[in-house]
Every structure is written in structure tokens, then in C-alpha cells.
C-alpha atoms as a PDB file:
ATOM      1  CA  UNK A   1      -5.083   9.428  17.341  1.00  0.00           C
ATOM      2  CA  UNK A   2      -6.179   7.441  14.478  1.00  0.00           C
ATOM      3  CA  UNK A   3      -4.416   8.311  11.179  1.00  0.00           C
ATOM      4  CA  UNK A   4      -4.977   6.948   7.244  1.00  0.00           C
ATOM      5  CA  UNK A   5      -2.034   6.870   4.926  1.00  0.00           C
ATOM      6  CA  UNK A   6      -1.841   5.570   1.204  1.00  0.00           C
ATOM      7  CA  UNK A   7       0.763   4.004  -0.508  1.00  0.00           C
ATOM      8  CA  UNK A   8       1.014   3.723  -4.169  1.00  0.00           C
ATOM      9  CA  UNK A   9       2.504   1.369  -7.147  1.00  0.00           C
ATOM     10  CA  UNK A  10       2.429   1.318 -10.748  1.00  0.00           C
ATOM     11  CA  UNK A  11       1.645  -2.310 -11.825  1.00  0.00           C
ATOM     12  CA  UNK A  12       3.443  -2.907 -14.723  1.00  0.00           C
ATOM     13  CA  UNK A  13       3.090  -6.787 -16.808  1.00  0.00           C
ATOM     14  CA  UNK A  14       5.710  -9.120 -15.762  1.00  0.00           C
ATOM     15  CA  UNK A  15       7.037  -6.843 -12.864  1.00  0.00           C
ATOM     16  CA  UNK A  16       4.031  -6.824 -10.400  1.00  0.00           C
ATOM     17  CA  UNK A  17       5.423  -9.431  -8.140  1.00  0.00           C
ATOM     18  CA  UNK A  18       8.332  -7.286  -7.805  1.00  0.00           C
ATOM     19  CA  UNK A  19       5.999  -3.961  -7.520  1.00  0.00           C
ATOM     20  CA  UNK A  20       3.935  -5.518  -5.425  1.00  0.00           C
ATOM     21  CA  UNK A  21       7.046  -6.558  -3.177  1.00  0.00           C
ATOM     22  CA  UNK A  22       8.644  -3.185  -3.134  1.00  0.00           C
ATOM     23  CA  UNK A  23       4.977  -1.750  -1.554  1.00  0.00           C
ATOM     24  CA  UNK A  24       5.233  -4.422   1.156  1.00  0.00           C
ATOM     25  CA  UNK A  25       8.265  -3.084   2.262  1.00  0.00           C
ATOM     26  CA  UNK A  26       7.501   0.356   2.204  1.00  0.00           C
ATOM     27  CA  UNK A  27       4.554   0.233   4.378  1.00  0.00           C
ATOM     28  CA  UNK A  28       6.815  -2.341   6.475  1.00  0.00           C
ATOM     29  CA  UNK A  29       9.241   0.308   6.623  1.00  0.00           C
ATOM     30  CA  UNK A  30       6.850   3.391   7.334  1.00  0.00           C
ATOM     31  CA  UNK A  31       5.327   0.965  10.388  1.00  0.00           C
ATOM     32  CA  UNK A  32       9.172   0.344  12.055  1.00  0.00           C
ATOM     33  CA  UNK A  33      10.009   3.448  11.111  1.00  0.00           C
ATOM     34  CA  UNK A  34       6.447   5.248  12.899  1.00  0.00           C
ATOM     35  CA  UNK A  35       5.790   5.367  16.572  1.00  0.00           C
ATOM     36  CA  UNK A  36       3.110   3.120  15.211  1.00  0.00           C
ATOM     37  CA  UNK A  37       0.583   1.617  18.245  1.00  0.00           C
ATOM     38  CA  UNK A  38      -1.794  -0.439  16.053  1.00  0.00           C
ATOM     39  CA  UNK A  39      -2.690  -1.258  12.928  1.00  0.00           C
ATOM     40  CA  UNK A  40      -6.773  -1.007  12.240  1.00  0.00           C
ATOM     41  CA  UNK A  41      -6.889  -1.887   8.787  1.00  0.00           C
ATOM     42  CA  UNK A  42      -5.098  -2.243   5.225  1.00  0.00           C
ATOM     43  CA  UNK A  43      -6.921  -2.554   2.311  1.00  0.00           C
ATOM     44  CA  UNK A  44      -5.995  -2.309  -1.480  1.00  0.00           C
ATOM     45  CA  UNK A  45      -7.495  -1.761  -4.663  1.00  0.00           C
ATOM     46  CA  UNK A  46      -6.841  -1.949  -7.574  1.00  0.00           C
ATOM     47  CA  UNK A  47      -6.719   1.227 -10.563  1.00  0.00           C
ATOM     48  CA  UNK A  48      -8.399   0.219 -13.665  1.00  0.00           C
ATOM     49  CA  UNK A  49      -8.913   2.509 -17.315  1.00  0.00           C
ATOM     50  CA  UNK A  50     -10.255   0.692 -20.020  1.00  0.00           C
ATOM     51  CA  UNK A  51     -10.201  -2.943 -18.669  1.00  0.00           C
ATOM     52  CA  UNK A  52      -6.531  -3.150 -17.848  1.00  0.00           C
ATOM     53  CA  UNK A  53      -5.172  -2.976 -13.954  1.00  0.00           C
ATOM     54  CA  UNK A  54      -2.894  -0.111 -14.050  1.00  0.00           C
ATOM     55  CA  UNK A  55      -1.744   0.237 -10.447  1.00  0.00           C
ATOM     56  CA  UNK A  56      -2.369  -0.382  -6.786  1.00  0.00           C
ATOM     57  CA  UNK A  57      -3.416   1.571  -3.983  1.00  0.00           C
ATOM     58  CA  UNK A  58      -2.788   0.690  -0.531  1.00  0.00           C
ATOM     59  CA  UNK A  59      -4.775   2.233   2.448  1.00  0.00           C
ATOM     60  CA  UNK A  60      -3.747   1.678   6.048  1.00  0.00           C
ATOM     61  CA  UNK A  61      -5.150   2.939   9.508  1.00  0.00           C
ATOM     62  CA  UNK A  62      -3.437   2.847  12.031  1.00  0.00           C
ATOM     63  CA  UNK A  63      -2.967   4.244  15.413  1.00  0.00           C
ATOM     64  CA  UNK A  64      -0.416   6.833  16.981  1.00  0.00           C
END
């Protein structure tokens, strides 16, 4: 069955490698941790209010 889960950081200036680091890691974890087949996609994007990146959103498909 193909599933779709999102992941979600708060991008903050001067931290995002670290942010951006600690979301690696927790989709890492949520694959090991899954009875996780395949992965079909990720994909992120970016949040954005008035011209300033405010967080990132992290989309993957995958297959049970």
C-alpha cells in the first residue's frame, strides 16, 4: 500500500543546518523504524510569509 507522510521543521537563522540535520534523522529514523518496502519519492518545500523562509516541509511516499 502506498502511504504519504510529512515531516516538519522550523528554520530558524543560524540554526538551519542543525534543523535541517535533525529532519534528516527523523525521517531516517521513521524509515528503520517502519516496515518500510520502498521509498517513491521525497520532496521539500519551503514555507514562506512576507519574503522570509520560515520552515520546511518534507513529503515522503513510500511503500508498506
Amino acid at each position: 500500500m502506498i502511504k504519504v507522510k510529512t515531516f516538519t521543521s522550523p528554520l530558524k537563522i543560524f540554526h538551519v543546518h542543525n534543523e535541517l540535520m535533525e529532519l534528516d534523522k527523523a525521517v531516517n529514523d521513521f524509515l528503520q523504524q517502519g516496515n518500510i518496502k520502498k521509498v517513491i519519492s521525497v520532496c521539500d518545500c519551503t514555507t514562506d510569509m512576507n519574503g522570509g523562509t520560515m520552515g520546511i516541509i518534507r513529503v515522503l511516499t513510500y511503500e508498506e
